[in-house]
N, C-alpha and C. Protein backbone atom coordinates (compact mmCIF):
# COMPACT_ATOMS: atom_id res chain seq x y z
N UNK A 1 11.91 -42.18 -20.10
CA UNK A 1 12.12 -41.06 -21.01
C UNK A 1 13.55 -40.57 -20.92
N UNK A 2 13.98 -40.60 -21.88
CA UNK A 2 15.42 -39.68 -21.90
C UNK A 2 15.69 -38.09 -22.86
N UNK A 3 16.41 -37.58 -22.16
CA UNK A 3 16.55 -35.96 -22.34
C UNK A 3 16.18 -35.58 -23.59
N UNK A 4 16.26 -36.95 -24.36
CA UNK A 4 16.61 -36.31 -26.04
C UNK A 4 14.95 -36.55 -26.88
N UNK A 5 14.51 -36.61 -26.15
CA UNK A 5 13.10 -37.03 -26.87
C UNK A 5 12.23 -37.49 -25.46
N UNK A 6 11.08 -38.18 -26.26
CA UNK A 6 9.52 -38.87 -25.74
C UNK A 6 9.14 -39.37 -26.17
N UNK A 7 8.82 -40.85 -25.12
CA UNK A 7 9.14 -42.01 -25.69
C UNK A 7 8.00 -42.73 -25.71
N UNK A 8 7.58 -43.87 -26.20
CA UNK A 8 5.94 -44.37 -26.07
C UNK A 8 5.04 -43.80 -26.72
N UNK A 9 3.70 -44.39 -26.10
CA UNK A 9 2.52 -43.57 -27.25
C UNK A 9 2.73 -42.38 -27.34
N UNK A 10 3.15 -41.25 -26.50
CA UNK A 10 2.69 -39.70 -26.95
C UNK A 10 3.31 -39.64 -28.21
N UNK A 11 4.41 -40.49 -28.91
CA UNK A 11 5.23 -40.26 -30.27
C UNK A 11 4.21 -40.37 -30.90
N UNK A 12 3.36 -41.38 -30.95
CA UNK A 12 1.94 -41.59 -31.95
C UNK A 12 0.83 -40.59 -32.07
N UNK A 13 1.00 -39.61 -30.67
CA UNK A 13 -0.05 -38.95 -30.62
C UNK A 13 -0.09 -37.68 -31.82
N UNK A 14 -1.43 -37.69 -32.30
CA UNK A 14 -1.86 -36.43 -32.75
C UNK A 14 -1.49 -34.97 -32.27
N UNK A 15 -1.79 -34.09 -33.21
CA UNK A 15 -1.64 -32.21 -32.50
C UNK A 15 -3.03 -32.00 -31.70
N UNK A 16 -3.66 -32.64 -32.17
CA UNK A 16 -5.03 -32.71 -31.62
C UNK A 16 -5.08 -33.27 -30.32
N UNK A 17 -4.34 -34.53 -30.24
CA UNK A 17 -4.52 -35.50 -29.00
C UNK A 17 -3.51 -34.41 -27.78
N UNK A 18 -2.61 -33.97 -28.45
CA UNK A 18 -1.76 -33.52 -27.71
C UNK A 18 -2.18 -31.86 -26.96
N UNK A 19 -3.00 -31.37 -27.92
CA UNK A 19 -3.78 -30.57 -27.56
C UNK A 19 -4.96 -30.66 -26.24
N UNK A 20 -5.80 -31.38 -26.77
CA UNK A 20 -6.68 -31.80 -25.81
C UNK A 20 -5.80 -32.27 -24.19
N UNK A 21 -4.74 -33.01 -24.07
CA UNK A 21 -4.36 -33.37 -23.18
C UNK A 21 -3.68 -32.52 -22.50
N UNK A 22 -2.85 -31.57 -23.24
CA UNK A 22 -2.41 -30.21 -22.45
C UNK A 22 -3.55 -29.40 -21.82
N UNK A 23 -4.68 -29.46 -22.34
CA UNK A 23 -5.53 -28.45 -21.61
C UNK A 23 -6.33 -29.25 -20.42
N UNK A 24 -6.19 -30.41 -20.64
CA UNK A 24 -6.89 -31.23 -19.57
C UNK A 24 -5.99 -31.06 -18.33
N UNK A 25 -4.52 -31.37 -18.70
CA UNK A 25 -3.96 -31.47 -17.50
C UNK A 25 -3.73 -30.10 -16.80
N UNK A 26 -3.89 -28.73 -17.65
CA UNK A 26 -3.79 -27.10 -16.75
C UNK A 26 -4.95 -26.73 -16.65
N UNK A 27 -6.61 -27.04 -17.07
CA UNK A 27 -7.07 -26.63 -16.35
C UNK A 27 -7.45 -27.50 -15.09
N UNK A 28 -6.94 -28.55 -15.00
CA UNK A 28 -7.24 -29.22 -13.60
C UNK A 28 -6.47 -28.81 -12.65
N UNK A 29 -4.74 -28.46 -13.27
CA UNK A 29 -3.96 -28.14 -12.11
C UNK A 29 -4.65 -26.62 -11.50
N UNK A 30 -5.20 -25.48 -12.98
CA UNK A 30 -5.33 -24.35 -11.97
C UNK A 30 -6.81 -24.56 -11.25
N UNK A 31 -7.44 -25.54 -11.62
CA UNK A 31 -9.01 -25.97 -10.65
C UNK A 31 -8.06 -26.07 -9.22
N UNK A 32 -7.22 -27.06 -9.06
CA UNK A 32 -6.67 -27.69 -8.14
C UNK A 32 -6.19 -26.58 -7.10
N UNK A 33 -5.89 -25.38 -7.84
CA UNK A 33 -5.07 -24.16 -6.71
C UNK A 33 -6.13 -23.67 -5.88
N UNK A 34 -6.90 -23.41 -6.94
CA UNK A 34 -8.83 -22.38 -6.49
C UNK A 34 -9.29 -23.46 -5.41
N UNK A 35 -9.22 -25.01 -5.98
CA UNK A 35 -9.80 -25.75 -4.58
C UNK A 35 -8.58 -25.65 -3.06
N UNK A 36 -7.71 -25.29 -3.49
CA UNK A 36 -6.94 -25.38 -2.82
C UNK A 36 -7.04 -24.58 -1.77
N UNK A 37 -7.10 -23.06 -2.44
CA UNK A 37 -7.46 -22.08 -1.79
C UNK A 37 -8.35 -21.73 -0.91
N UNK A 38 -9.40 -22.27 -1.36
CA UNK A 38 -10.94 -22.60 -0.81
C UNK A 38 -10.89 -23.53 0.60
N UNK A 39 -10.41 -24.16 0.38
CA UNK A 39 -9.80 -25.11 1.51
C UNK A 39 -9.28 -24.36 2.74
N UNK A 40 -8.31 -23.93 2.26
CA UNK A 40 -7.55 -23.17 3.10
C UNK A 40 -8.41 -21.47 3.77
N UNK A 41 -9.30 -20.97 2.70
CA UNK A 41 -10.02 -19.86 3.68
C UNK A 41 -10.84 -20.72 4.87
N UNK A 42 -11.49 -21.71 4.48
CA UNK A 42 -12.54 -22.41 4.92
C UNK A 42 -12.20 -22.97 6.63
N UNK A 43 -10.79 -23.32 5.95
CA UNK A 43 -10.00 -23.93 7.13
C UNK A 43 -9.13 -22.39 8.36
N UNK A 44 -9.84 -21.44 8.18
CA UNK A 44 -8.94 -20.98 8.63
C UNK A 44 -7.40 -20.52 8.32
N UNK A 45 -7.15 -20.70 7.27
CA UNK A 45 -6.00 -20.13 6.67
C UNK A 45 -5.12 -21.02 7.32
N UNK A 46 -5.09 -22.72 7.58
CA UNK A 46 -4.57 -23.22 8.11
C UNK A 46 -3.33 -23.66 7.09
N UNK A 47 -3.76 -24.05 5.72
CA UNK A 47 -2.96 -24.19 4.66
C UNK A 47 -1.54 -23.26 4.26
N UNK A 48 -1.81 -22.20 5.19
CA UNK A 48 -0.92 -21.30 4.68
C UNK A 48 0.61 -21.82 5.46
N UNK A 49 0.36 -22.25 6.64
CA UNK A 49 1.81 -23.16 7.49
C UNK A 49 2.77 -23.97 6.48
N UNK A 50 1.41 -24.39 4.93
CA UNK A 50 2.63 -25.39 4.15
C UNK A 50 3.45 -24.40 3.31
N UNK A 51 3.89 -23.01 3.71
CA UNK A 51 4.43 -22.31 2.49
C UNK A 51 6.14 -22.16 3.15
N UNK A 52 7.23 -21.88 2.91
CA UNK A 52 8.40 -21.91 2.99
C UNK A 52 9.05 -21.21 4.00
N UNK A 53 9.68 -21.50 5.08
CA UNK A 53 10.34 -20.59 6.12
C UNK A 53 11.32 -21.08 5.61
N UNK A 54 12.14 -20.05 5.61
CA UNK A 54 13.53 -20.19 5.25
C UNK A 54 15.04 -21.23 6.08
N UNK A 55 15.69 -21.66 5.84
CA UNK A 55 16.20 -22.45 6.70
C UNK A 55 16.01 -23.07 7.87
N UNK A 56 14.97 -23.61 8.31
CA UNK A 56 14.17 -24.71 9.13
C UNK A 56 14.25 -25.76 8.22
N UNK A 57 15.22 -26.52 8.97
CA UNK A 57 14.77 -28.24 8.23
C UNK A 57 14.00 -28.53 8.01
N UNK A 58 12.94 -28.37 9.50
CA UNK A 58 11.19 -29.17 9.14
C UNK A 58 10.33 -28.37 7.87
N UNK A 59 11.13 -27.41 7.58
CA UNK A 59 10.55 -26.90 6.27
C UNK A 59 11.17 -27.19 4.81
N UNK A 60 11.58 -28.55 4.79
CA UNK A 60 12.21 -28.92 3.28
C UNK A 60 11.14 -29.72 3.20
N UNK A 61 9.92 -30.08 4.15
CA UNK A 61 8.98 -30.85 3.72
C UNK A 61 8.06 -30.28 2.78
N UNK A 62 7.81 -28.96 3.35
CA UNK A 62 6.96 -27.85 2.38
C UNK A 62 7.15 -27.31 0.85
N UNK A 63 8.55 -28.18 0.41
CA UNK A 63 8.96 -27.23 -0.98
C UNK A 63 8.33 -27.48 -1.98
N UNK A 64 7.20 -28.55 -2.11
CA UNK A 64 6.58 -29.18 -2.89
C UNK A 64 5.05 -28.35 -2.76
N UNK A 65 4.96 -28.96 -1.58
CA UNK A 65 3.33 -28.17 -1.13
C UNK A 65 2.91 -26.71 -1.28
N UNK A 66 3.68 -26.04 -1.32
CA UNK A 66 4.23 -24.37 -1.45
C UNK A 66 4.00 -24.16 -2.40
N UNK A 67 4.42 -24.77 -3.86
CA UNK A 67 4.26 -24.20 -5.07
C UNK A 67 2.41 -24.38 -5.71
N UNK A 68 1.78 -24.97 -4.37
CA UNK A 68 0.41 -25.12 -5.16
C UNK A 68 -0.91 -24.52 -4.06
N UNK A 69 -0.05 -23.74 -3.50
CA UNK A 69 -0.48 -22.89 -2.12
C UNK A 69 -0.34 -21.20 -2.35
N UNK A 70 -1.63 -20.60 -1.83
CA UNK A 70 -1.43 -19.01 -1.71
C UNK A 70 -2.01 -18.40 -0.83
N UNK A 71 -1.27 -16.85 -1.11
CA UNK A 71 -2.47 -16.20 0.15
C UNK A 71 -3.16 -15.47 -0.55
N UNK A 72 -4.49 -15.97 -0.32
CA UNK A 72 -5.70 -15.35 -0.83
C UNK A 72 -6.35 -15.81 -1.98
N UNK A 73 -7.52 -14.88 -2.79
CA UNK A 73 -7.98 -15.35 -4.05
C UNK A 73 -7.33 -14.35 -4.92
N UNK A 74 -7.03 -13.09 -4.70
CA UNK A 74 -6.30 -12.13 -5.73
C UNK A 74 -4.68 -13.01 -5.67
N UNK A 75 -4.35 -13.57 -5.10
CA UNK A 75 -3.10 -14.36 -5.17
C UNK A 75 -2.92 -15.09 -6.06
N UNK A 76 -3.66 -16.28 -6.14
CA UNK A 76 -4.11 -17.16 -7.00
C UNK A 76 -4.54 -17.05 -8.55
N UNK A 77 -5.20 -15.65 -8.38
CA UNK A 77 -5.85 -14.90 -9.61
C UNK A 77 -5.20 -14.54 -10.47
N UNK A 78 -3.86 -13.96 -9.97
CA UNK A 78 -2.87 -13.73 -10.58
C UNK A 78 -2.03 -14.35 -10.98
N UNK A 79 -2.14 -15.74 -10.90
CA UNK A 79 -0.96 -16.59 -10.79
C UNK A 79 -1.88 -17.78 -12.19
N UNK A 80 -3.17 -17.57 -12.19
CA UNK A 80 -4.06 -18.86 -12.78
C UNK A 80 -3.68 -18.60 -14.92
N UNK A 81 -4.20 -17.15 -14.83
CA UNK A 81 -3.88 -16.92 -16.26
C UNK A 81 -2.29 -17.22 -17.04
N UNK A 82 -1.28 -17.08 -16.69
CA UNK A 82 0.00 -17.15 -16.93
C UNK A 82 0.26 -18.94 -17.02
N UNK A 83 0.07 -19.31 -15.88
CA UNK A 83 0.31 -20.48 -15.83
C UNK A 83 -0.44 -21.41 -16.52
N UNK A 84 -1.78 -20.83 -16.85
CA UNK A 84 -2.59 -21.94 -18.03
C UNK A 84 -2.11 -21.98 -19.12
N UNK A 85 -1.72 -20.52 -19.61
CA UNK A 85 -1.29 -20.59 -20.86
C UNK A 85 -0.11 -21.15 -20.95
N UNK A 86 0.84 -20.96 -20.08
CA UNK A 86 2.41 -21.53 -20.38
C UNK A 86 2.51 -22.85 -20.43
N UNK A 87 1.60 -23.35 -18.99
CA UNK A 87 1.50 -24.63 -19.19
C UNK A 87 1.24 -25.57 -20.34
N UNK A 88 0.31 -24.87 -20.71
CA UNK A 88 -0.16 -24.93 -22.05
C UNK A 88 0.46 -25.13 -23.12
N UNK A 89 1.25 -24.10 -23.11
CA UNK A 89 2.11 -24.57 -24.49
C UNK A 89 3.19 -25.49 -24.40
N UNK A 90 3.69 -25.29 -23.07
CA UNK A 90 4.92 -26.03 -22.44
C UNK A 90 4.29 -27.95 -22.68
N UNK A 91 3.23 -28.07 -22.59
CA UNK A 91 2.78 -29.35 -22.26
C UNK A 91 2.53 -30.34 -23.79
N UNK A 92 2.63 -29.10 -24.65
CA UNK A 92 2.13 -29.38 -25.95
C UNK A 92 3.07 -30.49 -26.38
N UNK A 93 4.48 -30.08 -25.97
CA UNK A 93 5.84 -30.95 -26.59
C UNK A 93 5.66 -32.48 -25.60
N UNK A 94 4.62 -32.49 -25.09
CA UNK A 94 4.86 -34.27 -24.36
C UNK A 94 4.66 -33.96 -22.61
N UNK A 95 3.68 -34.78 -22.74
CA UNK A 95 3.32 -34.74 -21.14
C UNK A 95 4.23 -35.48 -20.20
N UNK A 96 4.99 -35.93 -20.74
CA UNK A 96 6.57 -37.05 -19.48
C UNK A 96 7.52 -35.94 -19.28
N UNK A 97 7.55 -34.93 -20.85
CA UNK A 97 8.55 -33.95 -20.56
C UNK A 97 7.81 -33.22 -19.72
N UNK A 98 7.24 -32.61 -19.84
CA UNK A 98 6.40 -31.23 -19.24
C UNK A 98 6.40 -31.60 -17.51
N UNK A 99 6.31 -32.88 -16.99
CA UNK A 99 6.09 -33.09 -15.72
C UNK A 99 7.98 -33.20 -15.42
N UNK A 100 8.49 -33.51 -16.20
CA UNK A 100 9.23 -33.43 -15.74
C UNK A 100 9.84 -32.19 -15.36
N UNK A 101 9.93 -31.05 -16.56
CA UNK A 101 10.42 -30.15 -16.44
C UNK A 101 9.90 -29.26 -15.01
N UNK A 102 8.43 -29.77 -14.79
CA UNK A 102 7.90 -28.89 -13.73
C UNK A 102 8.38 -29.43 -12.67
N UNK A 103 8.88 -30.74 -12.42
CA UNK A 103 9.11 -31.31 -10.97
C UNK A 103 10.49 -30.49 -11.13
N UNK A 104 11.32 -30.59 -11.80
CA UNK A 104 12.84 -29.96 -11.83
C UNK A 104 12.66 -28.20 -10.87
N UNK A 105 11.69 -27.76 -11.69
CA UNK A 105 11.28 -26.15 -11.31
C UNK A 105 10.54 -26.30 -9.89
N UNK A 106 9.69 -27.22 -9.65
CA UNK A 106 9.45 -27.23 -8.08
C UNK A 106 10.64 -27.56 -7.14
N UNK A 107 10.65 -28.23 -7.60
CA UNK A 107 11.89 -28.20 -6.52
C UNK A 107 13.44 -27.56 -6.02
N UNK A 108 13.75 -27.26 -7.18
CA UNK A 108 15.27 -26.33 -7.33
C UNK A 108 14.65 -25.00 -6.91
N UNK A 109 13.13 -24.34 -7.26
CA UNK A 109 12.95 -22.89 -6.67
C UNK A 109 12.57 -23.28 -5.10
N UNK A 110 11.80 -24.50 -4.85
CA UNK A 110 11.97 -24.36 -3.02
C UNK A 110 12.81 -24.59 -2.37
N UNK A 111 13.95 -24.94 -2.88
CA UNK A 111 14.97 -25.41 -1.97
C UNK A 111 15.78 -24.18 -2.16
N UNK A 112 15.86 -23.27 -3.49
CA UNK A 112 16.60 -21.93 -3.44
C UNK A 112 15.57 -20.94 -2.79
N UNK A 113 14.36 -21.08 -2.77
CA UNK A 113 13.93 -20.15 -1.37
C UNK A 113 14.06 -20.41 -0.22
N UNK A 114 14.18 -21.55 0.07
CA UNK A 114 14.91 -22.30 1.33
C UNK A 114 16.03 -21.72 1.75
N UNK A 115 16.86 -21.63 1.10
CA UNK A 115 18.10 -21.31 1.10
C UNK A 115 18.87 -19.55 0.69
N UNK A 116 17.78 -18.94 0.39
CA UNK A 116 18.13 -17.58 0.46
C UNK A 116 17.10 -16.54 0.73
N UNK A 117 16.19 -16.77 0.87
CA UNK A 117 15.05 -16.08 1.27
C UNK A 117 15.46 -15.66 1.97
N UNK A 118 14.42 -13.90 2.66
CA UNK A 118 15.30 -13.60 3.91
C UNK A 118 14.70 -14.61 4.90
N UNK A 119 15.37 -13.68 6.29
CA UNK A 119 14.53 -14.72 7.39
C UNK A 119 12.98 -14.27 7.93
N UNK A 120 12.32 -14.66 8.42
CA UNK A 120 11.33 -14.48 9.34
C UNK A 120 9.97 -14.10 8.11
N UNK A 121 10.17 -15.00 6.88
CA UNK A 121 9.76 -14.75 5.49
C UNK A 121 8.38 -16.72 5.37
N UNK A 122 7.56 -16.03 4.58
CA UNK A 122 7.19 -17.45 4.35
C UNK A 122 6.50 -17.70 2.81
N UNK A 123 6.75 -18.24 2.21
CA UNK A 123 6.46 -18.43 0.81
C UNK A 123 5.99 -19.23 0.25
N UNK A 124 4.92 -19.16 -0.51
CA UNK A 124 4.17 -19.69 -1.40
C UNK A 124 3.71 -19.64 -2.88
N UNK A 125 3.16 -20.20 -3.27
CA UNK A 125 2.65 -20.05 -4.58
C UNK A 125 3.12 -20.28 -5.65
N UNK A 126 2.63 -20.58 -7.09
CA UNK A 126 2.67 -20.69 -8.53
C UNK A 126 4.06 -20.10 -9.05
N UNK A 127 3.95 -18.94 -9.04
CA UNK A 127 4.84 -17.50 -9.62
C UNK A 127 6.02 -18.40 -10.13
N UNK A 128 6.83 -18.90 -9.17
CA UNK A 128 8.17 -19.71 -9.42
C UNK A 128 8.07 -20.12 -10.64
N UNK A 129 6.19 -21.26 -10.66
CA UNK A 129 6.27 -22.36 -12.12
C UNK A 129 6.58 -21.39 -13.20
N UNK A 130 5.36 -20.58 -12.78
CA UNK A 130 5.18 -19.65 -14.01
C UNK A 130 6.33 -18.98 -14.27
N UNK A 131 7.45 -18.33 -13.73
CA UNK A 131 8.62 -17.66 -14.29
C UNK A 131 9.43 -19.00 -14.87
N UNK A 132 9.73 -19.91 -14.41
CA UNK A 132 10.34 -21.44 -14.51
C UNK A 132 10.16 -21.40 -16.23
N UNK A 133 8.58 -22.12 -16.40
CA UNK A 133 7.93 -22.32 -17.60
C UNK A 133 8.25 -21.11 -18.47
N UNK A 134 7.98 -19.89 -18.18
CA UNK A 134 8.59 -18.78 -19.21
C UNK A 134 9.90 -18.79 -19.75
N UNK A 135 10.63 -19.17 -18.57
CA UNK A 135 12.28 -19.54 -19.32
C UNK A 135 12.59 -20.24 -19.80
N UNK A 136 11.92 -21.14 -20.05
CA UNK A 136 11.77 -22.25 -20.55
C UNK A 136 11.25 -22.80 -22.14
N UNK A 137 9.89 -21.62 -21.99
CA UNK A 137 9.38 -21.67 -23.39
C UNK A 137 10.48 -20.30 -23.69
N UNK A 138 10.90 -19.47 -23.93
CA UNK A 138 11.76 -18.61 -23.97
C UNK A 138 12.96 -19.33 -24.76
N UNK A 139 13.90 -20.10 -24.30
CA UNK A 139 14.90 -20.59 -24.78
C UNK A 139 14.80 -21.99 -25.33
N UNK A 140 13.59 -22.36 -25.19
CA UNK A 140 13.63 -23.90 -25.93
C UNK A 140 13.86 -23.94 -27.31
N UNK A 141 12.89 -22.93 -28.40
CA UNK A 141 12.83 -22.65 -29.29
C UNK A 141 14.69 -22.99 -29.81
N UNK A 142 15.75 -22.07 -29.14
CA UNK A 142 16.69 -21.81 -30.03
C UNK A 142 17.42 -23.16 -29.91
N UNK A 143 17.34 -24.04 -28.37
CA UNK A 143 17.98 -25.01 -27.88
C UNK A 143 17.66 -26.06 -28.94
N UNK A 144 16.54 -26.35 -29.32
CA UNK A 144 16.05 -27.19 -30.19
C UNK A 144 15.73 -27.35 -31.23
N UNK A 145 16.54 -25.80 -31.87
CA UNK A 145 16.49 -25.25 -33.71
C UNK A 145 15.40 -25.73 -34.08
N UNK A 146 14.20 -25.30 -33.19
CA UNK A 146 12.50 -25.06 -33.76
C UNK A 146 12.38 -24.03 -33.94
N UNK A 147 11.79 -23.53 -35.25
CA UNK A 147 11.31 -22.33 -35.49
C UNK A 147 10.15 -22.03 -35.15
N UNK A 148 9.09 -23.11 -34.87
CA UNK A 148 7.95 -22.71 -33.88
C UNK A 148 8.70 -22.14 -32.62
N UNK A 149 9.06 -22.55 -32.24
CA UNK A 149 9.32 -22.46 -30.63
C UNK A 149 10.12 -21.25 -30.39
N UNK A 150 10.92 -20.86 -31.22
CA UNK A 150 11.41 -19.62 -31.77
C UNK A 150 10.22 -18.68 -31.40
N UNK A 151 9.16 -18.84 -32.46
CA UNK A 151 8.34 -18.04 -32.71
C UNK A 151 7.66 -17.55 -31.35
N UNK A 152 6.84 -18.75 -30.38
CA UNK A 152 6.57 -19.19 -29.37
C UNK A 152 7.11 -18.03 -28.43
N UNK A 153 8.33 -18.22 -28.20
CA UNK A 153 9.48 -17.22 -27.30
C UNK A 153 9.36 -16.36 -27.25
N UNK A 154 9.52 -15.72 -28.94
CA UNK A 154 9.09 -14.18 -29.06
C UNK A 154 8.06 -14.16 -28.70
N UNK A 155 6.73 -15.05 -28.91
CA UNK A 155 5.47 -14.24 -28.42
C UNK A 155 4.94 -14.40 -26.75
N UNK A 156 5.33 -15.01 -26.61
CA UNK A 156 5.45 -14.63 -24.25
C UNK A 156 6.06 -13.93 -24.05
N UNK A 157 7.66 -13.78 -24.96
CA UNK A 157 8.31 -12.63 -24.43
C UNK A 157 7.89 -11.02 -24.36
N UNK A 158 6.97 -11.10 -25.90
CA UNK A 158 6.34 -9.58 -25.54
C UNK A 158 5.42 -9.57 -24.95
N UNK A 159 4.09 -11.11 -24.78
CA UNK A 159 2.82 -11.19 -23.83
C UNK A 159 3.66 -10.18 -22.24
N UNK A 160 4.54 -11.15 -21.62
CA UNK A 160 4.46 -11.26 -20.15
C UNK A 160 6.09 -10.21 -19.89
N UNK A 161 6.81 -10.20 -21.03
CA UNK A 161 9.03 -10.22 -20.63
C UNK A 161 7.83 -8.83 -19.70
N UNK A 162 6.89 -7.71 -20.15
CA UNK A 162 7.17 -6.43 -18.96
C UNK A 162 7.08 -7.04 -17.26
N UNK A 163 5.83 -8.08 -17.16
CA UNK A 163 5.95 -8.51 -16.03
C UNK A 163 6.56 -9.12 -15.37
N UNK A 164 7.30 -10.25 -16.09
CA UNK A 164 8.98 -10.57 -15.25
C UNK A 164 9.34 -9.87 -15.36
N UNK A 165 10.06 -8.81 -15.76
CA UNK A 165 11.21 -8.11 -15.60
C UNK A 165 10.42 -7.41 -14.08
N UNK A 166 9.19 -6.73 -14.29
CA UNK A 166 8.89 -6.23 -12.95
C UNK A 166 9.01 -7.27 -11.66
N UNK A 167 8.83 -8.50 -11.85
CA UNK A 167 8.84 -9.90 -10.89
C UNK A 167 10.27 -9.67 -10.50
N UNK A 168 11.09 -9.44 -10.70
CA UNK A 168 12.42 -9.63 -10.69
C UNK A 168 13.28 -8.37 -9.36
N UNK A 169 12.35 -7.67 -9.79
CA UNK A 169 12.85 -5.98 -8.91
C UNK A 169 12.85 -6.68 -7.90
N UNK A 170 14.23 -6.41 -6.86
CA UNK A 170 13.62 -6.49 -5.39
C UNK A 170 13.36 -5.57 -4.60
N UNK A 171 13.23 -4.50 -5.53
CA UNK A 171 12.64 -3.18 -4.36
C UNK A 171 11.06 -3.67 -4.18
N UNK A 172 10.12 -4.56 -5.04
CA UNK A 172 8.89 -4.50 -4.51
C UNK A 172 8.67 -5.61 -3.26
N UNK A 173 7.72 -5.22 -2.53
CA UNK A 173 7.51 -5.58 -1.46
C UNK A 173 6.48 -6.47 -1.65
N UNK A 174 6.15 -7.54 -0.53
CA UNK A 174 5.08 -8.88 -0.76
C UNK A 174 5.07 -9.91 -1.75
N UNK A 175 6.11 -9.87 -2.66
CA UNK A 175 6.84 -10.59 -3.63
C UNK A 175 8.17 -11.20 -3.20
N UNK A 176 7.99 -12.58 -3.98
CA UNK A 176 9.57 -13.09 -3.51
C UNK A 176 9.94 -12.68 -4.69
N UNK A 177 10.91 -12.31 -4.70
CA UNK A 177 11.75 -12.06 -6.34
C UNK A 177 12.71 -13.45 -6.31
N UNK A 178 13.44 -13.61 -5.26
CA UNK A 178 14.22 -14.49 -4.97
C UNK A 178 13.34 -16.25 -6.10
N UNK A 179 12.06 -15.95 -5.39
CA UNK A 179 11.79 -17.17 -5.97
C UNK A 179 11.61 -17.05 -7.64
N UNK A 180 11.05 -15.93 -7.90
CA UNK A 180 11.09 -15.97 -9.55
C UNK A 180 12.17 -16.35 -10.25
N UNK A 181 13.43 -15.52 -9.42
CA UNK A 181 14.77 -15.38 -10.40
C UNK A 181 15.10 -16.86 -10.58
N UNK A 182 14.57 -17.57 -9.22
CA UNK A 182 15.02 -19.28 -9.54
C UNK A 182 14.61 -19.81 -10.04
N UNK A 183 13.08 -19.43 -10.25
CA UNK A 183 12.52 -20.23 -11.39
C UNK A 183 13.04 -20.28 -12.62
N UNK A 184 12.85 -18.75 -12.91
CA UNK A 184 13.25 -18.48 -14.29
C UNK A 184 14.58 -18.97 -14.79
N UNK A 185 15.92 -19.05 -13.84
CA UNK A 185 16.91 -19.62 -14.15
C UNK A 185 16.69 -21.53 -14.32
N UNK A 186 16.03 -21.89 -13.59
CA UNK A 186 15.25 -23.26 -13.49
C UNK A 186 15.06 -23.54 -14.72
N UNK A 187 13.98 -22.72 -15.34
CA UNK A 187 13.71 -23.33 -16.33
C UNK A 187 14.47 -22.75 -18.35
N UNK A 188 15.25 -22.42 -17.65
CA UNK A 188 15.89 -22.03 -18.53
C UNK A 188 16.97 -23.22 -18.29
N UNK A 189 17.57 -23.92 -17.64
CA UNK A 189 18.30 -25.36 -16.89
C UNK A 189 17.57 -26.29 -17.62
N UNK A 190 15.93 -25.79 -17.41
CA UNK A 190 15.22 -27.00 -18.42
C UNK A 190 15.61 -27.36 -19.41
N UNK A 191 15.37 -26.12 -20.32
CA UNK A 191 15.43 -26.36 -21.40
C UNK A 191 16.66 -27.03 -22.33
N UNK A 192 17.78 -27.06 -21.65
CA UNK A 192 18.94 -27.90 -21.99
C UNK A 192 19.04 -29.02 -21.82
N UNK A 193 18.19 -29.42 -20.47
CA UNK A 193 18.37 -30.37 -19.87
C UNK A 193 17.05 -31.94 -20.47
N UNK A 194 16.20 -31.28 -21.15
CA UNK A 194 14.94 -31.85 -21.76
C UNK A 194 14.96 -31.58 -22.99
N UNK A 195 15.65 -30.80 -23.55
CA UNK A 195 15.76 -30.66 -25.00
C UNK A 195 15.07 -32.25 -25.73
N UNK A 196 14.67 -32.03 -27.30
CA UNK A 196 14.61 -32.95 -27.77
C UNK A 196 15.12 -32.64 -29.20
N UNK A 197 15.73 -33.79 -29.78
CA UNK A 197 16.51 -33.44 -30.69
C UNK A 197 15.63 -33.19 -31.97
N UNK A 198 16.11 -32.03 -32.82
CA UNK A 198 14.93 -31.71 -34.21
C UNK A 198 15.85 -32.78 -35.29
N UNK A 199 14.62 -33.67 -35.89
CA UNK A 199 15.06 -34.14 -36.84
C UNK A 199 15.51 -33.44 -38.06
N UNK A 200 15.30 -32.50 -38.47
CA UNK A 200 16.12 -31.70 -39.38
C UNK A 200 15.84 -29.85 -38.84
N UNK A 201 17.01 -29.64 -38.54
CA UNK A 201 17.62 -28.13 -38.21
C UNK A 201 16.57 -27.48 -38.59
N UNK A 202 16.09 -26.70 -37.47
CA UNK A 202 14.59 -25.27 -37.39
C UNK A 202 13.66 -25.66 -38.24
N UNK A 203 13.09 -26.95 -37.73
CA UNK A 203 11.40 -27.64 -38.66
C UNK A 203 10.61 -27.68 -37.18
């Protein structure tokens, strides 16, 4: 696949096909957190070791594992609605892009919580994708003179812009802000970086 498009069958695919397959692949990922979670009460909250200490080498292994890890079920709970839907729409434009864009956002927000988090801090969870994916559907629209996607932008931006902007404060406490702001800059990186070109200007 290259930046400027998607390549192979998904070009053939239907709105329909493409539909169905976006929802297949987010509600399995947010099944995947809840089992995840489950795991981890079950186990003793042993799962929670894979979430981010800040500058420890042996913790660049975790930057992956972290983003599909939480504490608790109100953790998770909060993190399941946002991310279905974004995913969701985010996935609509091609499932090679969409994984890609998310591996880009996993990894640039754990390695920038890695790297600036405070210390004696440990981090986990979704939030990152989900701010990532918001910046993402946010600026794709204009990057790619779609007027859907336009449209798209504006409408997460008034669903969720009050709750990032609150994600963002770092006066609140038990929140990384650190990790949102990277997401959200992440995937706003995306969207330049995965663009696909509109065959004729805002169609």
């Amino acid at each position: 696949m290259t930046a400027g498009g998607v390549a192979g069958s998904e070009q053939r695919w239907t709105g329909g096909d493409r539909a169905r397959a976006a929802a297949k692949v987010m509600v399995g990922w947010v099944a995947l957190l809840w089992v995840l979670e489950v795991v981890d009460v079950v186990s003793g909250h042993a799962l929670d070791d894979l979430g981010i200490a800040p500058r420890e080498p042996s913790e660049l292994v975790d930057i992956v594992p972290a983003a599909f890890l939480h504490f608790g079920f109100g953790h998770v709970a909060a993190n399941s609605v946002p991310l279905l839907v974004l995913g969701f729409l985010s996935a609509l434009g091609g499932l090679r892009r969409f994984f890609a864009v998310c591996a880009l956002i996993i990894v640039a927000d754990g390695l920038g919580v890695w790297l600036i988090s405070p210390s004696n801090t440990n981090t986990a969870g979704a939030s990152g994708v989900v701010f990532g994916l918001f910046g993402f559907l946010l600026v794709s629209g204009f990057v790619e003179r779609r007027f859907l996607g336009v449209l798209v932008g504006f409408g997460i931006a008034a669903a969720w812009g009050g709750s990032i902007l609150a994600g963002l404060a770092p006066t609140q406490t038990g929140i990384s802000w650190q990790g949102h702001l990277i997401g959200l800059v992440t995937g706003v990186v995306a969207a330049f970086v995965f663009r696909r070109r509109a065959a004729v200007g805002w169609g």
